[in-house]
C-alpha atoms as a PDB file:
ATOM      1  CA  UNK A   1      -7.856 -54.142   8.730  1.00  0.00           C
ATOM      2  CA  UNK A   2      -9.040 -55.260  12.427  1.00  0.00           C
ATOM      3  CA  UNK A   3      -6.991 -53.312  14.878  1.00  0.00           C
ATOM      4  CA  UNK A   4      -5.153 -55.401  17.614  1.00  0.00           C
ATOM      5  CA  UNK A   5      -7.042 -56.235  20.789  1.00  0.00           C
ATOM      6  CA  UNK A   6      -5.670 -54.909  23.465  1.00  0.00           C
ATOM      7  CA  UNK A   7      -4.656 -56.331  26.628  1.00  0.00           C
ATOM      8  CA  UNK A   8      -3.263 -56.530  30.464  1.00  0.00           C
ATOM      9  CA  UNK A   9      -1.028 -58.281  32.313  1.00  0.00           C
ATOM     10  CA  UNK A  10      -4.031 -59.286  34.388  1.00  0.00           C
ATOM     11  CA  UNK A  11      -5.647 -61.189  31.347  1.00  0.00           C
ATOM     12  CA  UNK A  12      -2.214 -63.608  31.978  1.00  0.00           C
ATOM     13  CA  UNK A  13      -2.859 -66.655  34.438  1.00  0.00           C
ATOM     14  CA  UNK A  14      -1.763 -65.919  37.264  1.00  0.00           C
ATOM     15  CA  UNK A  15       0.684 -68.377  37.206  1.00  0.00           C
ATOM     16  CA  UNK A  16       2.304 -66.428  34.395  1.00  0.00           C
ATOM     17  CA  UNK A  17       2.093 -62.471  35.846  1.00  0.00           C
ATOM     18  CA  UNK A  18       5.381 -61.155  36.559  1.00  0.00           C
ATOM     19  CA  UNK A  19       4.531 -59.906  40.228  1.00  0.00           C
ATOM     20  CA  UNK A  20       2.468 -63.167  41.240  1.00  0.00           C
ATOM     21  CA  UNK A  21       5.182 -65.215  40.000  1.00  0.00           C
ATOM     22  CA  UNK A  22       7.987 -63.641  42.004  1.00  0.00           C
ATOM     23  CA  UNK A  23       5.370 -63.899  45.211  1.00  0.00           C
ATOM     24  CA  UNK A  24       4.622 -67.480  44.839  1.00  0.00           C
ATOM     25  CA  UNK A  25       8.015 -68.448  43.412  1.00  0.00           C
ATOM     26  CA  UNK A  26      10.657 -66.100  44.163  1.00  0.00           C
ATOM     27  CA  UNK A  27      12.446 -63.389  43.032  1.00  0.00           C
ATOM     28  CA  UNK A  28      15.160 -65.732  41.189  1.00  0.00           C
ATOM     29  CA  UNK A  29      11.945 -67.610  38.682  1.00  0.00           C
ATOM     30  CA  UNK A  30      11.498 -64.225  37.063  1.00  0.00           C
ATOM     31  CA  UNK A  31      13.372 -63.765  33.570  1.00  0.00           C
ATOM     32  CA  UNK A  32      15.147 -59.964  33.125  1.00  0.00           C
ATOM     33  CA  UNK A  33      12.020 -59.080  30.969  1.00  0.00           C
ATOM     34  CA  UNK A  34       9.078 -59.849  33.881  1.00  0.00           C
ATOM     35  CA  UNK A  35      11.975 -57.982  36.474  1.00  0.00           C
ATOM     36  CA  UNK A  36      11.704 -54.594  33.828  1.00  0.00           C
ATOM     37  CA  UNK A  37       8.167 -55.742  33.503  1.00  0.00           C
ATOM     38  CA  UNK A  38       7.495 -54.920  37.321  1.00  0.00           C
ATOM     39  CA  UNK A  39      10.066 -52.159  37.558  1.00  0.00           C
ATOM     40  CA  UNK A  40       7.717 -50.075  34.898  1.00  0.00           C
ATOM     41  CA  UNK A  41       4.404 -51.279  36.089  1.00  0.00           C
ATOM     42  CA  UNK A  42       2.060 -50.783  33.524  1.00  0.00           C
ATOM     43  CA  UNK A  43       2.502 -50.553  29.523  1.00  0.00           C
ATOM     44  CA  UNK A  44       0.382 -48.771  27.033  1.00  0.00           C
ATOM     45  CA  UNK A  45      -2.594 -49.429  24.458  1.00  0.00           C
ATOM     46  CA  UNK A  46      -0.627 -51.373  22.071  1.00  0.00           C
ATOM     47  CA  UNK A  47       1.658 -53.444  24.504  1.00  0.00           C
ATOM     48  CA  UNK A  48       1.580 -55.081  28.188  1.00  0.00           C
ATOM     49  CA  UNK A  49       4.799 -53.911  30.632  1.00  0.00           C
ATOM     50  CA  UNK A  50       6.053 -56.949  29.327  1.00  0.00           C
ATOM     51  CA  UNK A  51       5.765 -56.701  25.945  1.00  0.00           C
ATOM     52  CA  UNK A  52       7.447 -53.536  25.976  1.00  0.00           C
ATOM     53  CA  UNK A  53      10.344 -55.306  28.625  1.00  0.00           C
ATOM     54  CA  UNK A  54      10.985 -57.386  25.836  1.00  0.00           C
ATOM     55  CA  UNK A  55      11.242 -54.609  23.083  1.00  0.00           C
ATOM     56  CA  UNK A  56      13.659 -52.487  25.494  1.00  0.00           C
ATOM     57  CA  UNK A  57      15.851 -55.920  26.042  1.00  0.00           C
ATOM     58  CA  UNK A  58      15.873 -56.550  22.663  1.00  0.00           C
ATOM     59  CA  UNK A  59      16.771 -53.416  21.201  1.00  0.00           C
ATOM     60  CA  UNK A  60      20.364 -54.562  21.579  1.00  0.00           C
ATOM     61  CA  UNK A  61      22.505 -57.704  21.825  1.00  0.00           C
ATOM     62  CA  UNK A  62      23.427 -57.207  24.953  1.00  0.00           C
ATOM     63  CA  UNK A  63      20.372 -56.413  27.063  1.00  0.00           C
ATOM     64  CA  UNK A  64      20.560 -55.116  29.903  1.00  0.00           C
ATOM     65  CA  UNK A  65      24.079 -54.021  29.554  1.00  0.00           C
ATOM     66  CA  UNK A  66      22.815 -51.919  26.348  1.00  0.00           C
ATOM     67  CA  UNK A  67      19.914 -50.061  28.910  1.00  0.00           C
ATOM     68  CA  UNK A  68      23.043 -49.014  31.212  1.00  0.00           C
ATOM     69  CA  UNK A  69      24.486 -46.939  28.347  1.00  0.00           C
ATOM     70  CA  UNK A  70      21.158 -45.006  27.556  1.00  0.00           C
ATOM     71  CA  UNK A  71      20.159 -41.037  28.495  1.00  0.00           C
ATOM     72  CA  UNK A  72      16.971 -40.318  29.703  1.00  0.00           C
ATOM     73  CA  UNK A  73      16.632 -38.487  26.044  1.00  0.00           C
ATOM     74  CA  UNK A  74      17.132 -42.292  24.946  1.00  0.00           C
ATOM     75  CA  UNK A  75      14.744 -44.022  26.451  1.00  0.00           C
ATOM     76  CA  UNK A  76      12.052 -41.752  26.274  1.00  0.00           C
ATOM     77  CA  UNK A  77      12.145 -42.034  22.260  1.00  0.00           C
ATOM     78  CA  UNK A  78      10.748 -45.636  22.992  1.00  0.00           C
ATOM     79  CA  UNK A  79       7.262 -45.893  22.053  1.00  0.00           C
ATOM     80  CA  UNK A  80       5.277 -46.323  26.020  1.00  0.00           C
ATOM     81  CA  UNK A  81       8.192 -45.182  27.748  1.00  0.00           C
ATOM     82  CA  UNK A  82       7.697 -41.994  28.931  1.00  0.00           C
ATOM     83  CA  UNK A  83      10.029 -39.623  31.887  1.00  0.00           C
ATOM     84  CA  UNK A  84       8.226 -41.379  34.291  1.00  0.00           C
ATOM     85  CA  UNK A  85       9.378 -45.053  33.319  1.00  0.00           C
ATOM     86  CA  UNK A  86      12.430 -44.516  32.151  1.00  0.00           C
ATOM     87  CA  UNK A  87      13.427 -42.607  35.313  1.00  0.00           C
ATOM     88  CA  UNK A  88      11.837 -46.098  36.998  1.00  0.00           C
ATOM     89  CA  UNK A  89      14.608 -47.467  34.793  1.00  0.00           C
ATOM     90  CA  UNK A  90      17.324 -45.536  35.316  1.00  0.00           C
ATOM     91  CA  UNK A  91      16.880 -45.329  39.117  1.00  0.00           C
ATOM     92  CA  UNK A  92      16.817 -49.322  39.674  1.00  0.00           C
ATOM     93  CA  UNK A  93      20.252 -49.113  37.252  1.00  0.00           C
ATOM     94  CA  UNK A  94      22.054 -47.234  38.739  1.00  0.00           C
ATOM     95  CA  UNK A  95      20.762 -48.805  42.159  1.00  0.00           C
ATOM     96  CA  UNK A  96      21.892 -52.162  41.147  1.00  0.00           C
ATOM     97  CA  UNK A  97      25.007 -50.480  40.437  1.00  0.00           C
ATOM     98  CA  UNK A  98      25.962 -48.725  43.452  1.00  0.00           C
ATOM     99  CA  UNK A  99      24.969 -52.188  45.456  1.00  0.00           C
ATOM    100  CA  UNK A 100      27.233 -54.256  43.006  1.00  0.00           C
ATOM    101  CA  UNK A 101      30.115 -51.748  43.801  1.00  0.00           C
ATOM    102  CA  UNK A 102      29.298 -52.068  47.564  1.00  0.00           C
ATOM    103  CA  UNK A 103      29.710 -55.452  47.823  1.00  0.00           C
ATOM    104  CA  UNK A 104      32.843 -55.629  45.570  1.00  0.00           C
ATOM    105  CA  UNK A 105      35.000 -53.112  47.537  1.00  0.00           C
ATOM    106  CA  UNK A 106      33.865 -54.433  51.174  1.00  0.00           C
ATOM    107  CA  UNK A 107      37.475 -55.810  53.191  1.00  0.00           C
ATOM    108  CA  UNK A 108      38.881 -56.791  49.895  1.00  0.00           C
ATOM    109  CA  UNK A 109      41.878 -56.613  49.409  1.00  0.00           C
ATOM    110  CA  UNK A 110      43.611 -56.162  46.058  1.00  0.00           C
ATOM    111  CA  UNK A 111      46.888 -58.465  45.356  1.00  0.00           C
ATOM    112  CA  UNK A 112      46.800 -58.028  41.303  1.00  0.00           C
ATOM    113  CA  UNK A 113      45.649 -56.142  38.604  1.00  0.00           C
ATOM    114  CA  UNK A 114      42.993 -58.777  38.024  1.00  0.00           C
ATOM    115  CA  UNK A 115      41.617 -57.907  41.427  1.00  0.00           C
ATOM    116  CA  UNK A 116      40.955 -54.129  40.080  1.00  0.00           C
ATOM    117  CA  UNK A 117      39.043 -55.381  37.208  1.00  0.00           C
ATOM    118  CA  UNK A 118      36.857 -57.467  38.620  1.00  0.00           C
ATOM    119  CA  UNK A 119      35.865 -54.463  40.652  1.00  0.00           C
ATOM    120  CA  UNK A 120      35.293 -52.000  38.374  1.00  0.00           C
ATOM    121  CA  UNK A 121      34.923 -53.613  34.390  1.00  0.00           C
ATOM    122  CA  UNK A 122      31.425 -53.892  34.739  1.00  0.00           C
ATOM    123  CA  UNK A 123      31.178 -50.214  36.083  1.00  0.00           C
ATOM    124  CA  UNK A 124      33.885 -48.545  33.792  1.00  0.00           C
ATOM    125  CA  UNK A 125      33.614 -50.572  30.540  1.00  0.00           C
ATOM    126  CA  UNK A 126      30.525 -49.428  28.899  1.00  0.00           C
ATOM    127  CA  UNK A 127      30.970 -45.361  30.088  1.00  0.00           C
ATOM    128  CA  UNK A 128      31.240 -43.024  26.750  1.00  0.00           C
ATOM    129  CA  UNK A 129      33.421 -40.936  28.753  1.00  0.00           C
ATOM    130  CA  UNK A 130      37.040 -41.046  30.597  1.00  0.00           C
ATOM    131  CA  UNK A 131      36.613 -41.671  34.739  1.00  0.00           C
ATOM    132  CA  UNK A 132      40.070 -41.018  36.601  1.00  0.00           C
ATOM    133  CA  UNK A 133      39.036 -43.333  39.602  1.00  0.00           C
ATOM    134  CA  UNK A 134      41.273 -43.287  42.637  1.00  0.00           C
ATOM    135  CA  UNK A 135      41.603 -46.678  44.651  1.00  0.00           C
ATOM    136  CA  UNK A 136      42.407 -45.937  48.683  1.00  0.00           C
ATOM    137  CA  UNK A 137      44.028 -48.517  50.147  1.00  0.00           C
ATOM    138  CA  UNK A 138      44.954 -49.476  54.010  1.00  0.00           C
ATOM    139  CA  UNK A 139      48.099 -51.033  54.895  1.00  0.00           C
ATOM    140  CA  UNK A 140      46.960 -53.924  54.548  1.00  0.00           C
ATOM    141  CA  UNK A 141      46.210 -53.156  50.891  1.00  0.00           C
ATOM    142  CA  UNK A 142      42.226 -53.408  51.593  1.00  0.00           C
ATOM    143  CA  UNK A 143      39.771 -50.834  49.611  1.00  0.00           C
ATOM    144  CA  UNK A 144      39.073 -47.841  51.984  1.00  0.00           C
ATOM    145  CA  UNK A 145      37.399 -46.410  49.085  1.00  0.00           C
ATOM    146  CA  UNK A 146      37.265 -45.570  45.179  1.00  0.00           C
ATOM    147  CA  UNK A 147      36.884 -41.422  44.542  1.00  0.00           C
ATOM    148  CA  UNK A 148      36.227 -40.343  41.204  1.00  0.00           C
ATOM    149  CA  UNK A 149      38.561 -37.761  40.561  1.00  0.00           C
ATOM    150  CA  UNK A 150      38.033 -36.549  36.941  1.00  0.00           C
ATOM    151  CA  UNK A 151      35.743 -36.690  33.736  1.00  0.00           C
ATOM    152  CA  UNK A 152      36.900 -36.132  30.453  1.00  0.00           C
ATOM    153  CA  UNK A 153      39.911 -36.420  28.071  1.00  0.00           C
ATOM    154  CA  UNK A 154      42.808 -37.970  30.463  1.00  0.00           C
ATOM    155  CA  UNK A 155      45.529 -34.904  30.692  1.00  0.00           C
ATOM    156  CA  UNK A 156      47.574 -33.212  32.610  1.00  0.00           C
ATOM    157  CA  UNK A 157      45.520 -30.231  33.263  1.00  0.00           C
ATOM    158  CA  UNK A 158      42.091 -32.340  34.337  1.00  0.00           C
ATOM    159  CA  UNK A 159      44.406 -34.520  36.740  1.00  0.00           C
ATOM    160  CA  UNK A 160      45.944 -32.899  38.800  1.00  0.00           C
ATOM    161  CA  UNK A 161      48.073 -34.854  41.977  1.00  0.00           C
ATOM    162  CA  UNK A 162      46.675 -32.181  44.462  1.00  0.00           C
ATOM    163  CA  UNK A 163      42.956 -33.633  43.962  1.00  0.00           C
ATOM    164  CA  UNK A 164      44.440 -37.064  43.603  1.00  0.00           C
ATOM    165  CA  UNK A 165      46.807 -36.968  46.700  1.00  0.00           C
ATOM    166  CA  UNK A 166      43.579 -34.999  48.871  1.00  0.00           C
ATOM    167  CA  UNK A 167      41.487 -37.648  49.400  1.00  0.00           C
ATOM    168  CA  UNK A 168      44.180 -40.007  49.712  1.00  0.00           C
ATOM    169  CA  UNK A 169      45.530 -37.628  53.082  1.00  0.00           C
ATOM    170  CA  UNK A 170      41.899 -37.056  54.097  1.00  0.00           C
ATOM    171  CA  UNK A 171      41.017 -40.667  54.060  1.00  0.00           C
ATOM    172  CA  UNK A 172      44.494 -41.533  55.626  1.00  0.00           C
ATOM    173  CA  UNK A 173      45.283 -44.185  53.276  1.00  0.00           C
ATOM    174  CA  UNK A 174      48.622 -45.825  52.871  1.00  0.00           C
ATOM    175  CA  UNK A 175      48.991 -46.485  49.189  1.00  0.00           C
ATOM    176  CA  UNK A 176      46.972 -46.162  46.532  1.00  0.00           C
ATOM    177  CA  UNK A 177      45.828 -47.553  42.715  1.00  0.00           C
ATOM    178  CA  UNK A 178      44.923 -44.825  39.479  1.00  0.00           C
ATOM    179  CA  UNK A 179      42.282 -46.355  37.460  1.00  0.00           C
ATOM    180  CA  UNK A 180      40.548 -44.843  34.459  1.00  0.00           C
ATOM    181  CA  UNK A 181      38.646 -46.058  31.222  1.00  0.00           C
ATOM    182  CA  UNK A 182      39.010 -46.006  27.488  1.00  0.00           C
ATOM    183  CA  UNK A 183      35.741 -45.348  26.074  1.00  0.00           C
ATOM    184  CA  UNK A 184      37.010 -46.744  22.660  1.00  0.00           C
ATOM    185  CA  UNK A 185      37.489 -50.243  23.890  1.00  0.00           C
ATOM    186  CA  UNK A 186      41.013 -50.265  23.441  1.00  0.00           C
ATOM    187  CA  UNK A 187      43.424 -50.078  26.735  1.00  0.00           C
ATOM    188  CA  UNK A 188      46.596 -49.220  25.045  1.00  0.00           C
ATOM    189  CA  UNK A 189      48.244 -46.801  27.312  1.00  0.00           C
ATOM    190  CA  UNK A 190      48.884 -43.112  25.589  1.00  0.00           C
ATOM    191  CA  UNK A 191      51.552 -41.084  25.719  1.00  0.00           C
ATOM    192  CA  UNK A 192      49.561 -38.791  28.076  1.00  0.00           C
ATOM    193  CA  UNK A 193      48.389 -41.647  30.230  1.00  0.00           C
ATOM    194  CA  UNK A 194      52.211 -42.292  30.645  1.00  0.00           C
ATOM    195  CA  UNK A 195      53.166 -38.465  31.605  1.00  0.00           C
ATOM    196  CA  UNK A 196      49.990 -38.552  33.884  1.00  0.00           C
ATOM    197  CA  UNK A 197      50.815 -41.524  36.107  1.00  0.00           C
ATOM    198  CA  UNK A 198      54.683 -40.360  35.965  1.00  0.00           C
ATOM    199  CA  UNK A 199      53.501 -37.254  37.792  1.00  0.00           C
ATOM    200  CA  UNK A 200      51.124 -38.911  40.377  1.00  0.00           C
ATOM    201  CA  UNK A 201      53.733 -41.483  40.995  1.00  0.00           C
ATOM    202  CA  UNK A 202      56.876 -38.756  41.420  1.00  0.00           C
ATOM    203  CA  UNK A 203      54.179 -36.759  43.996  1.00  0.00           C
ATOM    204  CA  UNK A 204      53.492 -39.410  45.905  1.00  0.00           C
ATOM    205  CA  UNK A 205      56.813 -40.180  46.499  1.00  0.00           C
ATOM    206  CA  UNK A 206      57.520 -36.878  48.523  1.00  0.00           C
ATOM    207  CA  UNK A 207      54.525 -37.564  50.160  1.00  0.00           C
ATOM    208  CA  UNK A 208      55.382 -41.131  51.108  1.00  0.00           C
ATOM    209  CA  UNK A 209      52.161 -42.512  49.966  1.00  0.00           C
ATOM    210  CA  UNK A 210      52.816 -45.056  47.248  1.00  0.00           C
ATOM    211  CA  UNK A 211      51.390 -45.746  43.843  1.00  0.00           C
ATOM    212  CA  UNK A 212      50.665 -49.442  43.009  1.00  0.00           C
ATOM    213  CA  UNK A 213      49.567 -49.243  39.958  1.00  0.00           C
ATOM    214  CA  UNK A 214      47.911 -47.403  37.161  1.00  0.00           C
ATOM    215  CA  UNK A 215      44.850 -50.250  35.321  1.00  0.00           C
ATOM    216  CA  UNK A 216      43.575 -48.983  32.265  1.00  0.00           C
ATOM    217  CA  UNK A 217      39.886 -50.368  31.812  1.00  0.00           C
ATOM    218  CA  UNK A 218      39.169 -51.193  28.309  1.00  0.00           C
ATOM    219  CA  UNK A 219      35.481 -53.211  27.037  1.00  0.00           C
ATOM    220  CA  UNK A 220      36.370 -56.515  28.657  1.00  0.00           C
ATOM    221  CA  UNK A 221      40.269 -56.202  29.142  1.00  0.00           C
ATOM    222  CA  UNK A 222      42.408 -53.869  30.967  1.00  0.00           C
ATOM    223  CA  UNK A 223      45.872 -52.833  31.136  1.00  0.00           C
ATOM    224  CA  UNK A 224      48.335 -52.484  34.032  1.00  0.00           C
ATOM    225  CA  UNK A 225      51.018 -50.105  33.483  1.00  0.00           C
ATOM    226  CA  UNK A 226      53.269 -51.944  36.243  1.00  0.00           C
ATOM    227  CA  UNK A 227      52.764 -55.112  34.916  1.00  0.00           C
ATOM    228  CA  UNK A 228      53.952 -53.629  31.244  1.00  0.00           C
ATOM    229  CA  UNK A 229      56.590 -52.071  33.672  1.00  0.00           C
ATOM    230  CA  UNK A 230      55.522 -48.749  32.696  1.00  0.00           C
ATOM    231  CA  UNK A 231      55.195 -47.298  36.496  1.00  0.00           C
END
């Protein structure tokens, strides 16, 4: 059997080479297979970068959303990816991420749940474990900033109001919104969920900084304790 010949990107017309394309014609003409194709440079004996940008997106369903959930461990099982790609990978990720968040959270100010979610689903709803987020909010109910407080099982003894209520003093804010994440999908509030926010709320009260709200992030829906009037 005649082995298969191998191949570059550079044997592509130019026309068709991921980083010529995006020079000519912008970053925006490039597909999410020639972007990974440029992120990882170069690809192996068997495949181009873009072949294997096409094998990583199509390992899953759901693309590039299915890279976001992978270890390091993870993507260096893919045949051609070694530490050094997939830590190309992982860095533009979580890069993208942190931008994403930026932009989201600059002056806006949160009148609903909805408003929450928009911010964070895309961040929260694919992590395999629980985040305890804190929202900081102005007076005029803008985002100072969102602290992770917590990972792990939601309970009393991981979420404590002392590390809640701290950064809320430090960063001076006037009320603020608990946030954290089912990993299971599912947003149904728990019974400790319930004695959780019941505690951060009844602390904040002697403190005179107010709870708004406790959103439960779930994969693609969410739950607002004050809307089930819960809180």
């Amino acid at each position: 059997m005649k082995s298969r010949l191998s191949y570059t990107i550079k044997d592509l017309p130019k026309d068709e080479r991921p980083r010529e394309k995006l020079l000519k014609f912008g970053v925006k003409s490039l597909s999410n297979a020639e972007l990974l194709a440029i992120i990882i440079r170069t690809g192996n004996r068997s495949d181009t970068a873009l072949e294997l940008s096409h094998k990583l997106l199509t390992m899953d369903k759901r693309g590039l959303a299915f890279l976001t959930e992978l270890s390091i461990e993870e993507i260096t099982k893919i045949k051609g990816i070694g530490k050094c790609k997939a830590s190309q990978i992982m860095a533009t990720l979580e890069m993208s991420r942190r931008i994403a968040s930026i932009k989201a959270i600059d002056k806006l100010k949160i009148t609903s749940p909805s408003d929450v979610s928009n911010v964070l689903m895309e961040e929260m709803r694919y992590l395999k474990k629980e985040y305890f987020k804190v929202i900081l909010l102005d007076t005029k109910n803008q985002i100072i900033s969102i602290e992770n407080i917590s990972i792990g099982n939601l309970n009393s003894s991981i979420v404590h109001p002392r590390e809640v209520f701290s950064v809320a003093i430090k960063r001076s804010s006037a009320s603020i919104i608990l946030t954290h994440n089912h990993p299971s999908g599912d947003p149904t509030p728990s019974g400790e969920d319930i004695n959780v926010t019941n505690r951060i709320v009844a602390s904040g009260n002697i403190l005179g900084i107010n709870v708004l709200d406790h959103i439960i992030i779930g994969d693609g829906n969410y739950v607002s304790l004050k809307e089930k009037n819960i809180l």
